[in-house]
Protein backbone atom coordinates (compact mmCIF):
# COMPACT_ATOMS: atom_id res chain seq x y z
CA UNK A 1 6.43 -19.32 -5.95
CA UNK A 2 3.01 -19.43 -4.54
CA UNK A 3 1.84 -20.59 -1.17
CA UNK A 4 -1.21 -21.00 0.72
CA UNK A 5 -1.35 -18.16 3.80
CA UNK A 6 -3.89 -18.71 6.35
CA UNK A 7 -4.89 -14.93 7.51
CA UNK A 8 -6.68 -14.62 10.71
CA UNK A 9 -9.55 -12.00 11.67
CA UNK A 10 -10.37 -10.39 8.16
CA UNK A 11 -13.87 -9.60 8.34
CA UNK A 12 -14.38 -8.21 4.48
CA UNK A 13 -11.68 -7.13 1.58
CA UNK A 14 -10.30 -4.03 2.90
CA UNK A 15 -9.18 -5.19 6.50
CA UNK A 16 -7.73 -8.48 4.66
CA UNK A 17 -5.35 -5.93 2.79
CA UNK A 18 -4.63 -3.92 6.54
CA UNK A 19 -3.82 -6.91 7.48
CA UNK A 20 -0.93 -8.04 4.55
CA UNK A 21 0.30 -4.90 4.08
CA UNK A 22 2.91 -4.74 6.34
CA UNK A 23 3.97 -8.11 4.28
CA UNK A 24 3.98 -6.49 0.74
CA UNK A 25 7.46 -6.22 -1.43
CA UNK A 26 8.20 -2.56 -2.66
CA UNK A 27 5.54 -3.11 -5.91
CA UNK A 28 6.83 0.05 -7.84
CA UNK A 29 4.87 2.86 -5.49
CA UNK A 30 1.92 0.26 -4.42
CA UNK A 31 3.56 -0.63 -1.06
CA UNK A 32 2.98 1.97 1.48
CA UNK A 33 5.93 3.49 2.62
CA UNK A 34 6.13 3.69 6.19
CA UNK A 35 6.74 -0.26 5.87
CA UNK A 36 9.97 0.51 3.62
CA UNK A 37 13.70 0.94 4.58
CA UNK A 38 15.64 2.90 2.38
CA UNK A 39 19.24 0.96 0.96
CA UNK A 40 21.89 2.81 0.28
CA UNK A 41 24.32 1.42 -2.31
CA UNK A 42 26.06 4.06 -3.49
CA UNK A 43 29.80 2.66 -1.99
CA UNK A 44 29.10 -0.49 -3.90
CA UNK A 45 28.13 1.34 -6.76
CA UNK A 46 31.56 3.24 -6.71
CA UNK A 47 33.22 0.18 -6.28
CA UNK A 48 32.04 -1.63 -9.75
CA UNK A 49 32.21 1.21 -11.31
CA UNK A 50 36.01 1.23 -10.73
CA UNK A 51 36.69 -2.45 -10.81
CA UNK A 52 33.83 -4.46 -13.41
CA UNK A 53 33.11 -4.82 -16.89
CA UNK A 54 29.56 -6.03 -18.57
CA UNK A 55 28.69 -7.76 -22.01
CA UNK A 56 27.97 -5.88 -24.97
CA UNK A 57 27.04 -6.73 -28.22
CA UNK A 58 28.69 -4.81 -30.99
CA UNK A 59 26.55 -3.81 -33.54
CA UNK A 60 28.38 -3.58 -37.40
CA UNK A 61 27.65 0.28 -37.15
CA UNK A 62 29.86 0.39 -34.21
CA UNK A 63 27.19 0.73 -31.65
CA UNK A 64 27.35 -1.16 -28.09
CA UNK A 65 24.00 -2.92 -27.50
CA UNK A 66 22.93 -4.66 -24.02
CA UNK A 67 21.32 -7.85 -24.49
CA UNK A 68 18.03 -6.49 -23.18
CA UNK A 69 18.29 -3.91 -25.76
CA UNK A 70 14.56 -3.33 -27.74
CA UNK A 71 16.62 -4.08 -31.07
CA UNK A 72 16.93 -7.97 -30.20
CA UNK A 73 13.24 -8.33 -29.25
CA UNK A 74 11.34 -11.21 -31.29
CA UNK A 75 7.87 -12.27 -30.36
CA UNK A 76 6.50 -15.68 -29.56
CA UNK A 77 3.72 -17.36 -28.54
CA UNK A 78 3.83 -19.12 -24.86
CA UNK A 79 2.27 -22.59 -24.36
CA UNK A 80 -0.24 -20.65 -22.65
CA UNK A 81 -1.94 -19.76 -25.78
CA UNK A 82 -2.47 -23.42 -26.30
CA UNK A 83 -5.24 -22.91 -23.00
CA UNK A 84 -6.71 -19.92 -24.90
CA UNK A 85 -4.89 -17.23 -24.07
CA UNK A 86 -4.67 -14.16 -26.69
CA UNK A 87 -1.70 -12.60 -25.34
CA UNK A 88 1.74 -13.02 -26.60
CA UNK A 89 4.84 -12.40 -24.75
CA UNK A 90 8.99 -11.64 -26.48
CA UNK A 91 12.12 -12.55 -25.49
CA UNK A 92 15.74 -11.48 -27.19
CA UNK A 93 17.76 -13.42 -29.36
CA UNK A 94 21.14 -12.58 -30.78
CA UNK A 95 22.10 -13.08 -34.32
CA UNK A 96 25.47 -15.45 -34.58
CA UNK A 97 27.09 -13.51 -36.25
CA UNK A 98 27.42 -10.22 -33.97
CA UNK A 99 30.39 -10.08 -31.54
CA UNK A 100 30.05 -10.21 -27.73
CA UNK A 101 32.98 -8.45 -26.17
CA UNK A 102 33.28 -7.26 -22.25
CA UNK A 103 34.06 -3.45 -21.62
CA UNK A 104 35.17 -1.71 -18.55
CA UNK A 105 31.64 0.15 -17.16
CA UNK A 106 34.36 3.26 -17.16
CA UNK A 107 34.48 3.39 -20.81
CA UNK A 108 30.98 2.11 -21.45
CA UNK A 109 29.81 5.28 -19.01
CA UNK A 110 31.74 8.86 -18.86
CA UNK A 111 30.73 9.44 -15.16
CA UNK A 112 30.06 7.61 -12.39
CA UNK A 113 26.79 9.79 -12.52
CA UNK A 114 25.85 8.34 -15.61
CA UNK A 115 26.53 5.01 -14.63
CA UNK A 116 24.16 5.52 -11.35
CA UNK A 117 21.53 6.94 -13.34
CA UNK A 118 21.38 3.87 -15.54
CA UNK A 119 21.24 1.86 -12.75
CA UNK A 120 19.13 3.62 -10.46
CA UNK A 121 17.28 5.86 -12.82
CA UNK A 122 18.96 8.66 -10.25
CA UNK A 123 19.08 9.65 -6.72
CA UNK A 124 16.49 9.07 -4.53
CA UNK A 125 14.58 12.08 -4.17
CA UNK A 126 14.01 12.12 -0.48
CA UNK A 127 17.33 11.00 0.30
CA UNK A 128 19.82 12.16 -2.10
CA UNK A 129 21.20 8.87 -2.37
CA UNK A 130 21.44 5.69 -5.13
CA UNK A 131 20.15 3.09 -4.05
CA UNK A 132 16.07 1.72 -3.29
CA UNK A 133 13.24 1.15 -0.67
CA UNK A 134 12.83 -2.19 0.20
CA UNK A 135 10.02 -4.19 2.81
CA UNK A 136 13.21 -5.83 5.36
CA UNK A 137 9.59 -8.05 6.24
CA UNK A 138 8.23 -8.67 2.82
CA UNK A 139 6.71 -12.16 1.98
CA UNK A 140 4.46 -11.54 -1.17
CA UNK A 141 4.26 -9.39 -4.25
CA UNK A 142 0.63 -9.96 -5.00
CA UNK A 143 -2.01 -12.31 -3.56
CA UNK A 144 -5.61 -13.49 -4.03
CA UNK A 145 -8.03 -15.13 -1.84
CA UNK A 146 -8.67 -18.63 -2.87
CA UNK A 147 -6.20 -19.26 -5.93
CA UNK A 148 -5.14 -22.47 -6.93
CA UNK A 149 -6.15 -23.68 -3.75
CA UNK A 150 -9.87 -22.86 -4.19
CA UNK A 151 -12.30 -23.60 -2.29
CA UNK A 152 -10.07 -24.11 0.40
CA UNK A 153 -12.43 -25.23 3.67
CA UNK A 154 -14.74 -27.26 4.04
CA UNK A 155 -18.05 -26.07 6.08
CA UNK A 156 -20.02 -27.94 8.56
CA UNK A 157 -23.52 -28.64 7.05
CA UNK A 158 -26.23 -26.05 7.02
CA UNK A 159 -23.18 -22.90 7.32
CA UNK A 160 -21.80 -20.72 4.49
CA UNK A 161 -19.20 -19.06 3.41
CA UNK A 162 -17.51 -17.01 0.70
CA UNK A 163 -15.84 -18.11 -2.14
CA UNK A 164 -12.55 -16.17 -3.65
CA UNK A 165 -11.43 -16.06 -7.04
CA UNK A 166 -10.18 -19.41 -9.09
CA UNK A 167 -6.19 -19.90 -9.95
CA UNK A 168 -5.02 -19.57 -13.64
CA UNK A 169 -5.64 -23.10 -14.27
CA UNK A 170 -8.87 -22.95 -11.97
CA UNK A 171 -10.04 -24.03 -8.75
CA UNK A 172 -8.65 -26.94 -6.89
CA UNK A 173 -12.21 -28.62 -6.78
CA UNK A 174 -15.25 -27.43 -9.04
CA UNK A 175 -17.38 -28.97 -6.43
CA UNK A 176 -18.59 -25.54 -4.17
CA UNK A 177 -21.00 -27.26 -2.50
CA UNK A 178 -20.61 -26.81 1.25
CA UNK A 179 -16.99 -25.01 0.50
CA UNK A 180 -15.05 -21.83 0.91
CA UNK A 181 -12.29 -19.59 0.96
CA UNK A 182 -13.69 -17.17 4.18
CA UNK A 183 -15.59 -18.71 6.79
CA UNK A 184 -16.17 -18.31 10.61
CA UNK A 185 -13.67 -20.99 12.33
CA UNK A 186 -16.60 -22.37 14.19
CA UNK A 187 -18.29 -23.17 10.84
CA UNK A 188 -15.14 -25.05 9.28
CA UNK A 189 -15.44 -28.81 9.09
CA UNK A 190 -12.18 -29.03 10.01
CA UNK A 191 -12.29 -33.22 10.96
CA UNK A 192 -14.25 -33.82 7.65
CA UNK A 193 -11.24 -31.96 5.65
CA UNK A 194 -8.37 -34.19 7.44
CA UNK A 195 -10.72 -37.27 6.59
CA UNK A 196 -11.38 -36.20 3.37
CA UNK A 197 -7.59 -36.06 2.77
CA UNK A 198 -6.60 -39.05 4.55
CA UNK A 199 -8.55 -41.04 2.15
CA UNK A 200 -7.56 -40.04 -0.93
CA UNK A 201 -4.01 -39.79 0.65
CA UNK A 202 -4.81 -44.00 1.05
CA UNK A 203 -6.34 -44.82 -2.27
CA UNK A 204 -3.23 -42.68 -3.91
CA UNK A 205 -0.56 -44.55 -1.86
CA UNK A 206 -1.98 -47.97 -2.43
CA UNK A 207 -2.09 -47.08 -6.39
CA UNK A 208 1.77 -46.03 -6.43
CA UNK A 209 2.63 -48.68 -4.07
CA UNK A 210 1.38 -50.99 -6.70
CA UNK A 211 3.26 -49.33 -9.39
CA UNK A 212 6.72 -49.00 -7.86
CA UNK A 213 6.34 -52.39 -5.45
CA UNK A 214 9.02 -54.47 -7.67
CA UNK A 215 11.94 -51.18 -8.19
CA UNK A 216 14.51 -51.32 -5.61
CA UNK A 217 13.86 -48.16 -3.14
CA UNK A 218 15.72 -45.23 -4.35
CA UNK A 219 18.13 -42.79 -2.66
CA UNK A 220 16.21 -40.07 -1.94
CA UNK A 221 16.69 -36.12 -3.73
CA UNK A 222 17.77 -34.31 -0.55
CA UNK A 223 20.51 -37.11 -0.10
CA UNK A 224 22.02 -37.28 -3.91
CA UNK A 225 21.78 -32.61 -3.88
CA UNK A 226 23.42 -32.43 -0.31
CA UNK A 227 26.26 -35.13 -1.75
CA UNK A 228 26.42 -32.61 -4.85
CA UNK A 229 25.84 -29.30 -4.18
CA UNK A 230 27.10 -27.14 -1.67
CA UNK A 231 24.37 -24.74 0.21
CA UNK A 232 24.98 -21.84 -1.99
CA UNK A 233 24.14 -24.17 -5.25
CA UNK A 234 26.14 -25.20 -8.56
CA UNK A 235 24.95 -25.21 -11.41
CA UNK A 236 27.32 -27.90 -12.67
CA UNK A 237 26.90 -30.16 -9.86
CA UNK A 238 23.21 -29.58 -9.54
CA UNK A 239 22.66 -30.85 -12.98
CA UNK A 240 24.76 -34.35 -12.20
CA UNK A 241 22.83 -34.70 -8.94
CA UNK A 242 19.62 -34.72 -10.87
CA UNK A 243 20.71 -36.99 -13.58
CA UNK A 244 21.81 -39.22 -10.85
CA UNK A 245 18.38 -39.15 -8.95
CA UNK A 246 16.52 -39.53 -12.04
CA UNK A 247 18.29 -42.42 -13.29
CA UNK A 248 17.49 -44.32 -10.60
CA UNK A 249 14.84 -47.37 -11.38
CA UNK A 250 12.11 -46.62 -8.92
CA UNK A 251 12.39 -42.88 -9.85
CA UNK A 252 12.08 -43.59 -13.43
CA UNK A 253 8.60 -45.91 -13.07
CA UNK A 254 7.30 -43.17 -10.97
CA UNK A 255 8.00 -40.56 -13.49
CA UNK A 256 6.35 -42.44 -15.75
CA UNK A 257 3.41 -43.31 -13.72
CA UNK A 258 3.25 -39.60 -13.19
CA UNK A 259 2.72 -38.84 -16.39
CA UNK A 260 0.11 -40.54 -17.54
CA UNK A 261 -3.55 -39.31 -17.38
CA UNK A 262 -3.97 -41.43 -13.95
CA UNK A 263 -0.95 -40.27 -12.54
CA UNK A 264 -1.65 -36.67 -12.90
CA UNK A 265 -5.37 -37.13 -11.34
CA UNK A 266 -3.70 -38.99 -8.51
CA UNK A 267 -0.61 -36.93 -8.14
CA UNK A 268 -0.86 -33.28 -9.25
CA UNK A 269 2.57 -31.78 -10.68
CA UNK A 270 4.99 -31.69 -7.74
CA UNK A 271 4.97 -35.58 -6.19
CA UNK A 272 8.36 -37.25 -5.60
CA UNK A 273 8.51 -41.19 -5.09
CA UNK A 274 10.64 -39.88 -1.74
CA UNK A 275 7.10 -39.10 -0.59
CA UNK A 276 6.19 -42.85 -0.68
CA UNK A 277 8.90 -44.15 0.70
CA UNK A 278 7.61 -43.59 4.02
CA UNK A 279 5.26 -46.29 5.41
CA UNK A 280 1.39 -46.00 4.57
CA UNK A 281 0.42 -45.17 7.93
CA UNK A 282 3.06 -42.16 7.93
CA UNK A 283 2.01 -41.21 4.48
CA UNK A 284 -1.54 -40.77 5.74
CA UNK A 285 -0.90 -38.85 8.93
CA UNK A 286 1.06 -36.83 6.91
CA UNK A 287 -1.56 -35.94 4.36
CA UNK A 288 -3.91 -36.17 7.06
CA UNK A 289 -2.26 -33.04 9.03
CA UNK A 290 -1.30 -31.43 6.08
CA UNK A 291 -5.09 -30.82 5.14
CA UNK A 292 -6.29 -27.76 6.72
CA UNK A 293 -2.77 -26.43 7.11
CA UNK A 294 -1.74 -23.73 4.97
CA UNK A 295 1.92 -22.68 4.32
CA UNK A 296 2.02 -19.42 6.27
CA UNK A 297 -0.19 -17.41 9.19
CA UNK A 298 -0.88 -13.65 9.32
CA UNK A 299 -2.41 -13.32 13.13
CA UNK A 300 -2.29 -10.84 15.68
CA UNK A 301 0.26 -8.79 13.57
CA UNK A 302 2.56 -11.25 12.71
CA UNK A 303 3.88 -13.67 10.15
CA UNK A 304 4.56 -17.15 10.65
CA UNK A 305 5.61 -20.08 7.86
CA UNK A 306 6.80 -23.02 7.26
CA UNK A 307 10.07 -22.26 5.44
CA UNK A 308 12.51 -24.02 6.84
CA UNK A 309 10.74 -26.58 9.08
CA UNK A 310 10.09 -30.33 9.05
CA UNK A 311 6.60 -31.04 7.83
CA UNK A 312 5.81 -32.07 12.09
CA UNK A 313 7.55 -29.29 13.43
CA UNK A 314 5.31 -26.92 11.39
CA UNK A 315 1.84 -28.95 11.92
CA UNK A 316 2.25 -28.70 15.56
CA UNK A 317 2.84 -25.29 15.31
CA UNK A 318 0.43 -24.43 12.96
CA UNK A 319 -2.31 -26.40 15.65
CA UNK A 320 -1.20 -24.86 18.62
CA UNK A 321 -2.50 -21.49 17.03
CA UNK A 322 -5.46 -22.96 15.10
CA UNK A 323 -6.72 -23.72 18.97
CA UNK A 324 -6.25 -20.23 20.22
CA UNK A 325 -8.42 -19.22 17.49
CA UNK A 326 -12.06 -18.22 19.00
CA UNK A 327 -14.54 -19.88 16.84
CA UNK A 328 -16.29 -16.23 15.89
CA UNK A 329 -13.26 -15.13 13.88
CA UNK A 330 -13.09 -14.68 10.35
CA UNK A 331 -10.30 -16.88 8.21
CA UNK A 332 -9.18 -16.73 4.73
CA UNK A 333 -7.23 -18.87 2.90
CA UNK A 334 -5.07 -16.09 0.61
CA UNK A 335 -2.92 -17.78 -2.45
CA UNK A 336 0.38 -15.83 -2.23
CA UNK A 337 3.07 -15.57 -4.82
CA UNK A 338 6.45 -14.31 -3.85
């Protein structure tokens, strides 16, 4: 998933990486470690070592293979080749014809030691434990300033700025001019980027409203999952719930409004018709707030986000600490990807 982070006080590249550190998921050794907790597991380990069984696929010489196995690799190309990409990536695929049985993990291992090794590639050296070092705070795996959301801010005139690197599909707006991804607050148009947004948010609802104006409105997503699916998720019923959304008239015009050339200029990849069920003047405000707010805040040592708030709960917040912000302090806009 990635997600816009606004992060406060970075003056150059090397004090924007002090600064997310303490943020970073246990990378394989790139995290420092004094932000890591150590997790033991060995007691759970014992347990399904005693108790479980995994898949295997039995091989005619009498071998047991795991589906991840390198024997079952086949490579393919990705639709990302069709953008020019050169690289290639694999995936696994088992013949028909081989059996898939479930053994005990005592037979398929002699020890538990073995069985830990496999798992853990051994005991921790510093602890002389199984288990791993995980971030209890982490929020990101790897970041860049700018991304997809490139160039993020909008400058007053006559100021500049610095721009950050484009997403994999490029920037959000080839148009640099008076734009970028670090900036001094005070230099940040930050009225001309909510008015900006509130008028394409207008000329986008008005289009939609035009398309969908004679489908009945539509029970919204949240509604049909929560009658569904239960908070920790089935797969079963998740699938009917979104048969049942999708089905609906007004949801079926919109997908296919959303999917032609228009659609995607107006609309990106990740629209609902929910969003325009609302009245225009909500729909605006919304878009309107929404503008120079990013998903999450790194400032004065801490992490704040959205997850898990209404979309006004989180804009008030997220003013309340744009305004303690002195207007000589550095802010990047960092595309995040947890």
């Amino acid at each position: 998933m990635h997600f816009t982070t606004l992060v406060v006080g970075a003056n150059d590249g090397d004090e924007l990486h002090d600064l997310l550190a303490p943020y970073q998921e246990n990378n394989f050794g790139t995290t420092d470690k004094s932000y890591l907790e150590f997790y033991d597991i060995e007691d759970e380990l014992r347990r399904r070592y005693e108790t479980e069984s995994e898949e295997r696929i039995v091989m005619p010489d009498g071998r047991l293979l795991k589906h991840s196995d390198e024997e079952f690799v086949v490579p393919f190309k990705t639709a990302d080749d069709l953008f020019g990409s050169e690289f290639t990536i694999s995936t696994r695929e088992i013949p028909d014809d081989l059996k898939r049985r479930k053994f005990p993990l005592k037979k398929l291992y002699k020890t538990f030691e073995a069985f830990a090794d496999a798992y853990c590639g051994g005991r921790d050296p510093d602890c002389d434990q199984y288990g791993f070092w995980e971030n209890p705070s982490a929020e990101w795996d790897w970041y860049v300033v700018g991304g997809r959301w490139s160039p993020f801010f909008k400058l007053k005139d006559g100021y500049e700025g610095v721009f950050g690197e484009p997403g994999v599909f490029g920037r959000a707006d080839d148009d640099l001019e008076g734009r970028a991804d670090h900036a001094l607050k005070g230099d940040i148009d930050f009225w001309g980027m909510r008015n900006e947004r509130a008028i394409d948010a207008a000329k986008t609802y008005d289009v939609v409203a035009r398309v969908i104006e004679r489908t009945p409105i539509n029970e919204s997503w949240d509604v049909i999952r929560a009658s569904y699916c239960n908070l920790a998720g089935d797969g079963d019923r998740f699938e009917e719930a979104m048969t049942k959304y999708e089905e609906q008239p007004r949801v079926k015009t919109f997908t296919a409004f959303a999917e032609t050339e228009e659609g995607r200029r107006l609309l990106g990849y990740s629209s609902q018709v929910d969003d325009f069920n609302a009245t225009r003047t909500d729909y605006i405000q919304q878009h309107r707030h929404a503008a120079a707010t990013t998903s999450a805040v790194v400032m004065n040592g801490h992490w704040y986000d959205s997850f898990g708030k209404d979309p006004q709960t989180w804009h008030s917040i997220y003013a309340k600490m744009l305004n303690q912000i002195p207007d000589s302090t550095y802010l990047t806009v960092v595309d995040c990807h947890r």
